[in-house]
N, C-alpha and C. Protein backbone atom coordinates (compact mmCIF):
# COMPACT_ATOMS: atom_id res chain seq x y z
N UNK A 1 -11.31 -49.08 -79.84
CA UNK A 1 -11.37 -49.95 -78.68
C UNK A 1 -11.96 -49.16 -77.52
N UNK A 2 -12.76 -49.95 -76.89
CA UNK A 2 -13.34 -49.37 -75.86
C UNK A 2 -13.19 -49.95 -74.71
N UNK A 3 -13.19 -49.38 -73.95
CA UNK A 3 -12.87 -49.88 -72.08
C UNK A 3 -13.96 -49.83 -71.23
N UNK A 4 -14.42 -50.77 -70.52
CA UNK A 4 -15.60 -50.93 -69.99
C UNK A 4 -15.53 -51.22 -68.20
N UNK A 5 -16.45 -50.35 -67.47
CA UNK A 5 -15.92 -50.71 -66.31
C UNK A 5 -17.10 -50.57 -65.19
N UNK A 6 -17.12 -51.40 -64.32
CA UNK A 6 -18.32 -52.44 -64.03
C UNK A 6 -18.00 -51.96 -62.04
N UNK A 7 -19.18 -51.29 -62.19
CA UNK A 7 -19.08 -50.67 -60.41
C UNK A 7 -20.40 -51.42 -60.33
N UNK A 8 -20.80 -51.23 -58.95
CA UNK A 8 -21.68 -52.25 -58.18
C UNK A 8 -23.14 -51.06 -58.26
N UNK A 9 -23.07 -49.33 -57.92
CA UNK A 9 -24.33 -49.10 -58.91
C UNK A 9 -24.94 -49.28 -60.18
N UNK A 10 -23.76 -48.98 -61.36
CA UNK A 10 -24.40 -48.58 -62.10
C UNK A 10 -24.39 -49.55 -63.30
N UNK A 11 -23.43 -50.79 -62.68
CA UNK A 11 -23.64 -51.89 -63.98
C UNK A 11 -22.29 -51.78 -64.49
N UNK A 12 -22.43 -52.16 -66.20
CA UNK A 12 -21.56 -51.67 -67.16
C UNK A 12 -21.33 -50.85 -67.81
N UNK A 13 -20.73 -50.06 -67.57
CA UNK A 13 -20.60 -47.92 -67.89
C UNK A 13 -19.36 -48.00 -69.17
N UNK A 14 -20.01 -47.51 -70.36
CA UNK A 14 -18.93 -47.58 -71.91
C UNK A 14 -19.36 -46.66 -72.61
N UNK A 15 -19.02 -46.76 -73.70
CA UNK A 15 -19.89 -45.73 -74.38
C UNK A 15 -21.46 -46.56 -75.07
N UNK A 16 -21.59 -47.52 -74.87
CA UNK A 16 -22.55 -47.91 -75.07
C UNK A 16 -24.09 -47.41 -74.25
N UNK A 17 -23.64 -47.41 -73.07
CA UNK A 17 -24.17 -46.96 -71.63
C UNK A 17 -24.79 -45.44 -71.93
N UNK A 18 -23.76 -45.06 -72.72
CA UNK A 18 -24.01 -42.98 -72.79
C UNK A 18 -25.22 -42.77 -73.85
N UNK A 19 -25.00 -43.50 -74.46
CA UNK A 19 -26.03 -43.76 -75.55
C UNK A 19 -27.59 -43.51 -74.84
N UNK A 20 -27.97 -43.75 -74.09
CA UNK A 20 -29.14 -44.03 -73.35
C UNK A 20 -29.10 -42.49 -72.59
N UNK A 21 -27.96 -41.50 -72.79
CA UNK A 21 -28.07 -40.47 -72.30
C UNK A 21 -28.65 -39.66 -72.92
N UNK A 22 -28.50 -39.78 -74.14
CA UNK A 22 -28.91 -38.64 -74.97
C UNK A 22 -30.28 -38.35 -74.67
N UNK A 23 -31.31 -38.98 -74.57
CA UNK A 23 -32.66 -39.07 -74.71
C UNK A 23 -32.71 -37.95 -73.28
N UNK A 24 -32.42 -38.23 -72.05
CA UNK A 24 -32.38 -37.91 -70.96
C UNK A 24 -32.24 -36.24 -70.69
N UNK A 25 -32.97 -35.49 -69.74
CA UNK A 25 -33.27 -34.02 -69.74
C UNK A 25 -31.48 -33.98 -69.35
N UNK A 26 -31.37 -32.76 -69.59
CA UNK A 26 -29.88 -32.36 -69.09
C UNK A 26 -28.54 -33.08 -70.47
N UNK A 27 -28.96 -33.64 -71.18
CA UNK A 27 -28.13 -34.66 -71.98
C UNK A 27 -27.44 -33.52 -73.33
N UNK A 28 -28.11 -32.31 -72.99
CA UNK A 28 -27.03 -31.54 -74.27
C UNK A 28 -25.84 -31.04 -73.56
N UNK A 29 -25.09 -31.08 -72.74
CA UNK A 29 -24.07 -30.84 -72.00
C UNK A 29 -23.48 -32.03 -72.29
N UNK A 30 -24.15 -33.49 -72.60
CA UNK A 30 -23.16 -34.42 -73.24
C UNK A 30 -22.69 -34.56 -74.57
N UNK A 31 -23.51 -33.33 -75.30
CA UNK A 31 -23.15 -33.46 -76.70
C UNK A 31 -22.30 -32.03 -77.04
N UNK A 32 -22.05 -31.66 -76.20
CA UNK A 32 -21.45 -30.14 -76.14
C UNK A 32 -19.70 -30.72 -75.52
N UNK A 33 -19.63 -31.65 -74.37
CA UNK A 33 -18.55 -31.83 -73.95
C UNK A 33 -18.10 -32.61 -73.92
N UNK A 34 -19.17 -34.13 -74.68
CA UNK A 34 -18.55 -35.38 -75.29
C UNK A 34 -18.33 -36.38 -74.08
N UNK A 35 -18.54 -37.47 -74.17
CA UNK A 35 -18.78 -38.65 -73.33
C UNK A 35 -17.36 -38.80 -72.41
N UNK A 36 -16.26 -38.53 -72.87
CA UNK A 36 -15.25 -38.34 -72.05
C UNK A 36 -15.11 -37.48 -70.46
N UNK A 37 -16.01 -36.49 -70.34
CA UNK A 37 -15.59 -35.65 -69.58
C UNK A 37 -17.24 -35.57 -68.89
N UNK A 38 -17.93 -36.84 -69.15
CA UNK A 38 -18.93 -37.18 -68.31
C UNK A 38 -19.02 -37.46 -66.91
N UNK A 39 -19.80 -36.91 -65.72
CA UNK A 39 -19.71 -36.83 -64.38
C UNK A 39 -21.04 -37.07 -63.68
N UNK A 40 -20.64 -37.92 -62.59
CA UNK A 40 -22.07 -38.31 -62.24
C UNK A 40 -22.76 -36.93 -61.44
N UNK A 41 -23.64 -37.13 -61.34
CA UNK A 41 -24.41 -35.79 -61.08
C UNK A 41 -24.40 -35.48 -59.77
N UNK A 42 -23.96 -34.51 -59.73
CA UNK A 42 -23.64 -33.78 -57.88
C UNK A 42 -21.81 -33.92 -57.56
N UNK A 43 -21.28 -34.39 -58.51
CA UNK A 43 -19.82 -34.13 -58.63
C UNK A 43 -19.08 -32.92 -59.10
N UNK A 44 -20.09 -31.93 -60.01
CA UNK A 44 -19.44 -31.18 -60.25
C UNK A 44 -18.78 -29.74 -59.26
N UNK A 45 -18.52 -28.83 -59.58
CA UNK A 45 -17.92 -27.72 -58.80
C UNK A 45 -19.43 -27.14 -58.24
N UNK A 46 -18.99 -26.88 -57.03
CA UNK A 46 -20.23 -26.17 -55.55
C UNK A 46 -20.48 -24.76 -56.22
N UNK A 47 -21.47 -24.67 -56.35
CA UNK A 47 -21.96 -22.82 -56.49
C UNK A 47 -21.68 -21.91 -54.94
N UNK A 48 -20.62 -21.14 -54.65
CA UNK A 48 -20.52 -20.20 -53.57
C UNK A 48 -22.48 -19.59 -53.86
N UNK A 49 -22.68 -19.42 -52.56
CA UNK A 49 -23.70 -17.89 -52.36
C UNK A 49 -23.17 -17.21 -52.40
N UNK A 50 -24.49 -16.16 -52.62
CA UNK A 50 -23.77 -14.70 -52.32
C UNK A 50 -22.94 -14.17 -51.37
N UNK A 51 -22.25 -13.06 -50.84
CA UNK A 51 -21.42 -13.11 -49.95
C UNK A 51 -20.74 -13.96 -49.33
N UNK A 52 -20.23 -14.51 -50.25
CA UNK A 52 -19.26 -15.80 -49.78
C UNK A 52 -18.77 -15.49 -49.14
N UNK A 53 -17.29 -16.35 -48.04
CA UNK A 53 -16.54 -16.30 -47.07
C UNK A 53 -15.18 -16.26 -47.56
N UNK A 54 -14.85 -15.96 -49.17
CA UNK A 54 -13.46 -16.16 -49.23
C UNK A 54 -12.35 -14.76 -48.44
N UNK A 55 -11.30 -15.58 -48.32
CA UNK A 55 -10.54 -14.92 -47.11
C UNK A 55 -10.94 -14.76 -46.04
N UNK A 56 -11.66 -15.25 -45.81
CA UNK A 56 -12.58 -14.76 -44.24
C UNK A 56 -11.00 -15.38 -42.92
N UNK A 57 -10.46 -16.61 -43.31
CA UNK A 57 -9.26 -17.05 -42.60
C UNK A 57 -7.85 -15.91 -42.20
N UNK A 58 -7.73 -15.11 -43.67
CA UNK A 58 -7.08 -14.51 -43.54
C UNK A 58 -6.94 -13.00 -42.38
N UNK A 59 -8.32 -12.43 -42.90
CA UNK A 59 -8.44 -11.61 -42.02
C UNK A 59 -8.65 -11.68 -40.75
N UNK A 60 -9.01 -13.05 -40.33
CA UNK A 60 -9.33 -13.35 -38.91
C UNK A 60 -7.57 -13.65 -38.38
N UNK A 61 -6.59 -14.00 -39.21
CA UNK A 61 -5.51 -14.34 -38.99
C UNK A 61 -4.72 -12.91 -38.47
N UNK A 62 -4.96 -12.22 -39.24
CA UNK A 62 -4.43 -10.61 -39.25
C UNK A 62 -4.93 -9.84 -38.09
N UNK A 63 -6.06 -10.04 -37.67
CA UNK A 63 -6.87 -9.79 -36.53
C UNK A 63 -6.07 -10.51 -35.20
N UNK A 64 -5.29 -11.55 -35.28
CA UNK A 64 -4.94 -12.46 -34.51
C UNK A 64 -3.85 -12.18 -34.13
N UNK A 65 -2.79 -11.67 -35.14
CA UNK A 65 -2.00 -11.13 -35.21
C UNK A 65 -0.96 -10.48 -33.24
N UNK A 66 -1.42 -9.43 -33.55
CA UNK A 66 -1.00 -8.94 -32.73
C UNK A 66 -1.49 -9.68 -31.02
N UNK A 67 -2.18 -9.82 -30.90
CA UNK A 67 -2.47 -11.09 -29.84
C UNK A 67 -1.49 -12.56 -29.61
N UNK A 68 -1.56 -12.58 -30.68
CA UNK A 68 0.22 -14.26 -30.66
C UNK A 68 1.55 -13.31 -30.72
N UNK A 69 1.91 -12.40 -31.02
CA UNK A 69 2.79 -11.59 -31.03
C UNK A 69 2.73 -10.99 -29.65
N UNK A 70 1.75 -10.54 -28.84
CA UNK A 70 1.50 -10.36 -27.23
C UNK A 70 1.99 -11.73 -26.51
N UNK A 71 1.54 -12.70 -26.83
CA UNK A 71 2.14 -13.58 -26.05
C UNK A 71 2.91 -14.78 -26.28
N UNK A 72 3.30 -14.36 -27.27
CA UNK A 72 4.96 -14.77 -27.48
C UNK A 72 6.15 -14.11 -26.53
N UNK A 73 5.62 -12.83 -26.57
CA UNK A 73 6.48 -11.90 -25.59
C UNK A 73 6.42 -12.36 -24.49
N UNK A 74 5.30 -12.76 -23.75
CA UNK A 74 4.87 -12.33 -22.38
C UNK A 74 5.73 -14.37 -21.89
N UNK A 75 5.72 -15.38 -23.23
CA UNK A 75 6.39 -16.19 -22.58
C UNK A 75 7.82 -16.53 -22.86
N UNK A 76 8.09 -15.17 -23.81
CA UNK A 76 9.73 -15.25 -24.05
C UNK A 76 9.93 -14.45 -22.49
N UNK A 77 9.72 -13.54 -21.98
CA UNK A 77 9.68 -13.17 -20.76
C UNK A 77 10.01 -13.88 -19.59
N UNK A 78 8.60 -14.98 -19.41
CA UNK A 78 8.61 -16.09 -18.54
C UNK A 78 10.14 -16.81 -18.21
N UNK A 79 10.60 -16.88 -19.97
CA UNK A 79 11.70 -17.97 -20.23
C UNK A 79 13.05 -17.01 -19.63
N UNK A 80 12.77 -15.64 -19.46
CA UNK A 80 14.09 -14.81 -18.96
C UNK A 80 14.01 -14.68 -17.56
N UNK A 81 12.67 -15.16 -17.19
CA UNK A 81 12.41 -15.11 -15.71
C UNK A 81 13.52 -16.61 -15.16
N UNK A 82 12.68 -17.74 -15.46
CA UNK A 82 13.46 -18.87 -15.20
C UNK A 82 15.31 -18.91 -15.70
N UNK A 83 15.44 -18.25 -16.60
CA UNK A 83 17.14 -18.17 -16.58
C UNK A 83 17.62 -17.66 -15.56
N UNK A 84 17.20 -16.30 -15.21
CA UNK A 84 17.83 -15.57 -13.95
C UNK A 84 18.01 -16.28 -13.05
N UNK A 85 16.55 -16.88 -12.85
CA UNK A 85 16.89 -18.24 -11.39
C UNK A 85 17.96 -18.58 -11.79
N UNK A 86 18.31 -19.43 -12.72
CA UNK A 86 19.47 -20.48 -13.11
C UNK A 86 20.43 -19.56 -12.89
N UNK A 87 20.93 -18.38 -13.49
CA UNK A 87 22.16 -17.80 -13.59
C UNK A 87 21.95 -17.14 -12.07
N UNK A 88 21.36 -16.79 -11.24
CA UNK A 88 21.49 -16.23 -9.66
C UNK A 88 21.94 -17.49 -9.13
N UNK A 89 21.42 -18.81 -9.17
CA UNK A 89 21.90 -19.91 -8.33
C UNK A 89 23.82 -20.42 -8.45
N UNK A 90 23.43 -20.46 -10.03
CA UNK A 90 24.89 -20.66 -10.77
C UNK A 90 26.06 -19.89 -10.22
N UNK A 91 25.77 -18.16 -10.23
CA UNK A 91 26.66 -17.09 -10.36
C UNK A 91 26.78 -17.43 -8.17
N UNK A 92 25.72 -17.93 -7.26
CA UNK A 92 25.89 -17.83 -5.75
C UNK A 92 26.94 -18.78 -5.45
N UNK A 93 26.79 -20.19 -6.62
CA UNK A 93 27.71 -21.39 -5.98
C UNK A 93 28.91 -21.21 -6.57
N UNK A 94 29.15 -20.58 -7.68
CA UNK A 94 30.55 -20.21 -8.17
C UNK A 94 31.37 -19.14 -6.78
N UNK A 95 30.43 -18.10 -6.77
CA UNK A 95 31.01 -16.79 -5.84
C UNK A 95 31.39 -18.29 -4.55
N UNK A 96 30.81 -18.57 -3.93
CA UNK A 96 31.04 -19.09 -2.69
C UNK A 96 31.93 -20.31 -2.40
N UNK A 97 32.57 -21.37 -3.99
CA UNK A 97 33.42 -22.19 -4.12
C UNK A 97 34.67 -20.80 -4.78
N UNK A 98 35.11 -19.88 -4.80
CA UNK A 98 36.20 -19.52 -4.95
C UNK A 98 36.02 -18.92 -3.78
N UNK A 99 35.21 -18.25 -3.02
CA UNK A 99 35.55 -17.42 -1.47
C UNK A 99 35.74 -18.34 -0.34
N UNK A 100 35.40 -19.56 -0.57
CA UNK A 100 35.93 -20.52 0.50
C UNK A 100 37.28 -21.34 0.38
N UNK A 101 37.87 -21.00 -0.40
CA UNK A 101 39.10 -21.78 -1.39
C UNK A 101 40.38 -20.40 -1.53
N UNK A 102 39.93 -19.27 -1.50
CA UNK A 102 40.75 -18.09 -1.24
C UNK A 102 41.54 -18.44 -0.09
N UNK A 103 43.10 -17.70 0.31
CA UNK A 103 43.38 -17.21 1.50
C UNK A 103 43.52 -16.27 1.84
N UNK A 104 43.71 -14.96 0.66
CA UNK A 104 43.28 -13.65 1.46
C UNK A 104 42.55 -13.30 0.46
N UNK A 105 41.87 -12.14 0.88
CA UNK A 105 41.13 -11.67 -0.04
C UNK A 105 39.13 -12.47 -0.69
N UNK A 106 38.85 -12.80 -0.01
CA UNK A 106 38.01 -13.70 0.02
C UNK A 106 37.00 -13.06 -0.54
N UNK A 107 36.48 -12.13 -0.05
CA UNK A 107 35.38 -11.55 -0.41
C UNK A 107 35.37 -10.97 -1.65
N UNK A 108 36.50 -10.56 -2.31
CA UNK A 108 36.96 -10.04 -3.75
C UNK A 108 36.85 -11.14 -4.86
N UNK A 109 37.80 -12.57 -4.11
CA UNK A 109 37.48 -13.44 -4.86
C UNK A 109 36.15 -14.10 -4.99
N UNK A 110 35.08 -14.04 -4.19
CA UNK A 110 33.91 -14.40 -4.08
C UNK A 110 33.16 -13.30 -5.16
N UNK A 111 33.41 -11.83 -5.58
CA UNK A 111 32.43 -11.40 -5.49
C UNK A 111 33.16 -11.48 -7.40
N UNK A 112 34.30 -11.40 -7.77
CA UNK A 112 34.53 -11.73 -9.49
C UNK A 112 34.63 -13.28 -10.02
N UNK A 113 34.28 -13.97 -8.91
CA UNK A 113 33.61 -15.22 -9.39
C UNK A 113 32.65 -15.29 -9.85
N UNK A 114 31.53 -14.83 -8.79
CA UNK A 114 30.19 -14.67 -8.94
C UNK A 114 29.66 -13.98 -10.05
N UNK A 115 30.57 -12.48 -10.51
CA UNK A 115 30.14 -11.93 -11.82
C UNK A 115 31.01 -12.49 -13.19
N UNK A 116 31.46 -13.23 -12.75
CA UNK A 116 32.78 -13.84 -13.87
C UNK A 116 32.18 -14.05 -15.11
N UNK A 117 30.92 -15.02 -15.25
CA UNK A 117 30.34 -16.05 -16.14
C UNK A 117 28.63 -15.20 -16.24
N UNK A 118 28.54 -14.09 -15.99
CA UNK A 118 27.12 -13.69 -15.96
C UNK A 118 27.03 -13.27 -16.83
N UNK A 119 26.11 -13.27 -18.45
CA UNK A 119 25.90 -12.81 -19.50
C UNK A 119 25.39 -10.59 -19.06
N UNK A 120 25.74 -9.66 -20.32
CA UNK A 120 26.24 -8.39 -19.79
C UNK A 120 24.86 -8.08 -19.54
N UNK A 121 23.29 -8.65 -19.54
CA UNK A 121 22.15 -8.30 -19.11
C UNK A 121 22.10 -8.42 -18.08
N UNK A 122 22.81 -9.06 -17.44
CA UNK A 122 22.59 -9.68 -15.82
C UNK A 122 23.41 -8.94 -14.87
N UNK A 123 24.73 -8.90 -15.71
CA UNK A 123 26.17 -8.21 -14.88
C UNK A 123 26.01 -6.91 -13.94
N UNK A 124 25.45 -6.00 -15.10
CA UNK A 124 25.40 -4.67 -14.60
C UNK A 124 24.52 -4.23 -13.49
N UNK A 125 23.54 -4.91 -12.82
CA UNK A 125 22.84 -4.69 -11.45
C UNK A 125 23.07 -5.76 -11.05
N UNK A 126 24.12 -6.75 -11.33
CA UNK A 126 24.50 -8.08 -10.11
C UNK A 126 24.83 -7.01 -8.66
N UNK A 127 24.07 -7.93 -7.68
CA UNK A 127 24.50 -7.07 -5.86
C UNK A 127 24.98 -8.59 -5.70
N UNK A 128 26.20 -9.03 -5.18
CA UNK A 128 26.89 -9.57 -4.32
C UNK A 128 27.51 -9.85 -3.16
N UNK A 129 26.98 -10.75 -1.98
CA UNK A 129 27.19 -10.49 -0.91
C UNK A 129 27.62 -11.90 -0.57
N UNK A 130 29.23 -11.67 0.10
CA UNK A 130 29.66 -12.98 0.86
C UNK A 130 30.55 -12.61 1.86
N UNK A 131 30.40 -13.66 2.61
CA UNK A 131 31.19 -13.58 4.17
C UNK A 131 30.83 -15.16 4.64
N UNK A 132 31.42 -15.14 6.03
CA UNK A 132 31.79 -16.56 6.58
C UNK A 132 30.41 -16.90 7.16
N UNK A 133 30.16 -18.26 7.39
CA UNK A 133 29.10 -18.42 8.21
C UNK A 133 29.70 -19.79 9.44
N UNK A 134 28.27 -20.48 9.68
CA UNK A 134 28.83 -21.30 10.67
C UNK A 134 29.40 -22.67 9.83
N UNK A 135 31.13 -22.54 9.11
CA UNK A 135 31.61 -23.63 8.85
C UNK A 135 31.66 -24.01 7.70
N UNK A 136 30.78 -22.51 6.94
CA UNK A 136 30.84 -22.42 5.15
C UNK A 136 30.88 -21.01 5.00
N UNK A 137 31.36 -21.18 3.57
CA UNK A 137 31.46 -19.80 3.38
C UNK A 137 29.98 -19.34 2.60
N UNK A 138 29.36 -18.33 2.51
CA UNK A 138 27.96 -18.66 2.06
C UNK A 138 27.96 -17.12 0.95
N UNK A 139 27.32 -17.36 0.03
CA UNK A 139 27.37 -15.84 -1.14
C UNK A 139 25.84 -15.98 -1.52
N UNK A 140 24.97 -14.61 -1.56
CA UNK A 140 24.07 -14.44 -2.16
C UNK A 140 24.06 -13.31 -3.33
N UNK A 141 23.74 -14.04 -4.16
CA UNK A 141 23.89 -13.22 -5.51
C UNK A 141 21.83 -12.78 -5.75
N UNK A 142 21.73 -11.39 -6.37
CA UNK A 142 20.55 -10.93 -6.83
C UNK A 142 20.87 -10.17 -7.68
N UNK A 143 20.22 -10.35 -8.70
CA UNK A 143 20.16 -10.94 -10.29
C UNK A 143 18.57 -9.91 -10.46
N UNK A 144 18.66 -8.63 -11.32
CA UNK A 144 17.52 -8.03 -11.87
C UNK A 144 17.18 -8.59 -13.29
N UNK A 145 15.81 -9.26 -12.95
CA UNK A 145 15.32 -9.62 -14.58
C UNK A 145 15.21 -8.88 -15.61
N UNK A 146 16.61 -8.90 -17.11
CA UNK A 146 16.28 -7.66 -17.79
C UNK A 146 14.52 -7.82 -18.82
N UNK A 147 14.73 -6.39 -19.09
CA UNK A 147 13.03 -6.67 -19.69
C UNK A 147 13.48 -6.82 -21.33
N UNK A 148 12.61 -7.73 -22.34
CA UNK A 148 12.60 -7.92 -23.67
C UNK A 148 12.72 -6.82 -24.58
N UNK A 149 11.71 -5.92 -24.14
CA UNK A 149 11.13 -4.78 -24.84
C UNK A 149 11.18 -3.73 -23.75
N UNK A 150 11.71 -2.61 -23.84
CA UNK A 150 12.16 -1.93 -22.57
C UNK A 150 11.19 -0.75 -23.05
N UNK A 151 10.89 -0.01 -22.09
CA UNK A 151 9.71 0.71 -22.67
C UNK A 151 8.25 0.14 -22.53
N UNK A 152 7.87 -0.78 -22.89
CA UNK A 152 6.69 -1.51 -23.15
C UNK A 152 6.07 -1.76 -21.67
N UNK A 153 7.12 -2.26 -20.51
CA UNK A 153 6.67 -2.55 -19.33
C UNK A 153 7.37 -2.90 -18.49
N UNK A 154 7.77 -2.72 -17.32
CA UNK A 154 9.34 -2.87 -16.54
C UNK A 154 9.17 -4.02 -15.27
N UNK A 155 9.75 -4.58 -15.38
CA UNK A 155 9.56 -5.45 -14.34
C UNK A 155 10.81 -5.12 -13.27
N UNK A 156 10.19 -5.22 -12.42
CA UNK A 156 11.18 -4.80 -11.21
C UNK A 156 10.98 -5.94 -9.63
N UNK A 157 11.72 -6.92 -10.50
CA UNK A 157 11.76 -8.27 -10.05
C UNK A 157 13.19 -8.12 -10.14
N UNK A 158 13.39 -8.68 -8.34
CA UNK A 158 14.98 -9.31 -8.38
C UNK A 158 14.79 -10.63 -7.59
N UNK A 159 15.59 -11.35 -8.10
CA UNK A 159 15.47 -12.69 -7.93
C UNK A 159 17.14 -13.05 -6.86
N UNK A 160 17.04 -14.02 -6.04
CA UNK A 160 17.98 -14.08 -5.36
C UNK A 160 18.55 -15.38 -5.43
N UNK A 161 19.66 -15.25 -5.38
CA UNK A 161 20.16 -16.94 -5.39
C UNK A 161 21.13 -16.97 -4.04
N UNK A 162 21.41 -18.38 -3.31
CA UNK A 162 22.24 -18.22 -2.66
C UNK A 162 23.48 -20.10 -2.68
N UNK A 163 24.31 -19.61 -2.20
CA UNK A 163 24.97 -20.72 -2.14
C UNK A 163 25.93 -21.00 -0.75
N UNK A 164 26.26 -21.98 -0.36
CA UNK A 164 27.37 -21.93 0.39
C UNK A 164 28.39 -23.36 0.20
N UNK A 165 29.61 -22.97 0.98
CA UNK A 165 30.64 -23.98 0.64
C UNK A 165 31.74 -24.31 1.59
N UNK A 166 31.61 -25.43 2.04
CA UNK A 166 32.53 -25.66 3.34
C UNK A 166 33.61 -25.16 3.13
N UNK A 167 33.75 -24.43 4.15
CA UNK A 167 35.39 -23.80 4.30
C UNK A 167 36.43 -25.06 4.26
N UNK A 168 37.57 -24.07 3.96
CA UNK A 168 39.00 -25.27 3.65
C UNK A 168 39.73 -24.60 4.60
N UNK A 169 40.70 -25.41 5.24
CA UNK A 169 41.37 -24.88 6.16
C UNK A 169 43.22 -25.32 5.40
């Protein structure tokens, strides 16, 4: 039994159809690999040139390498820059809602508020400063950005936060 199947070039394509191949230049590759595994012409596998390009992706990847690895750093960095903000603002309004809420000791309680909740990169050069102002109590906390890779390049950025908080009487 044969199966016959009818496209809009080439007509009715069976083995009846192949028959008409044989005669045709190129047609001992149909008697070598048999009408089954017949392909229209320009389907088969691409001849590379010489000096082909294989891997050429790879090595350009490897080349690349250390460049996405540069600035991955440089915006994991960025991202330790913007925390500090957050944790200097955080660590000013904490210090300055327990130093306005104290009755003695104010400035003590202002200043282990303020380092209370600071992760230990931040802690160890926290400078804390609070005292009264006009009608709040006000704390500025500065916060040194630690560096990723220490060695590599130092940043000597301090970032300041401040807060204040109506006094309680």
């Amino acid at each position: 039994m044969t199966t016959t199947t009818r496209t809009a070039r080439t007509g009715i394509r069976g083995l009846r159809g192949l028959r008409g191949l044989r005669e045709r230049p190129g047609a001992g590759w149909l008697r070598r690999h048999g009408p089954g595994r017949l392909r229209r012409p320009g389907s088969g596998r691409l001849r590379r040139p010489r000096g082909d390009d294989r891997g050429q992706t790879s090595v350009e990847f490897l080349g690349m390498t250390p460049f996405i690895i540069l600035i991955m750093l440089v915006l994991w960095e960025c991202a330790l820059i913007g925390y500090t903000f957050s944790l200097a603002g955080n660590a000013a309004d904490v210090g300055a809602r327990k130093g306005s809420g104290a009755e003695y000791g104010a400035e003590a309680a202002c200043a282990a508020g303020a380092k209370k909740d600071l992760p230990d990169a931040w802690s160890g050069a926290a400078r804390v400063d609070c005292g009264r102002g006009a009608g709040l109590y006000e704390a500025t906390v500065t916060l040194k950005v630690p560096v990723l890779v220490p060695g590599l390049f130092d940043l000597d950025i301090d970032i300041d936060g401040e807060a204040g908080s109506a006094l309680e009487d």
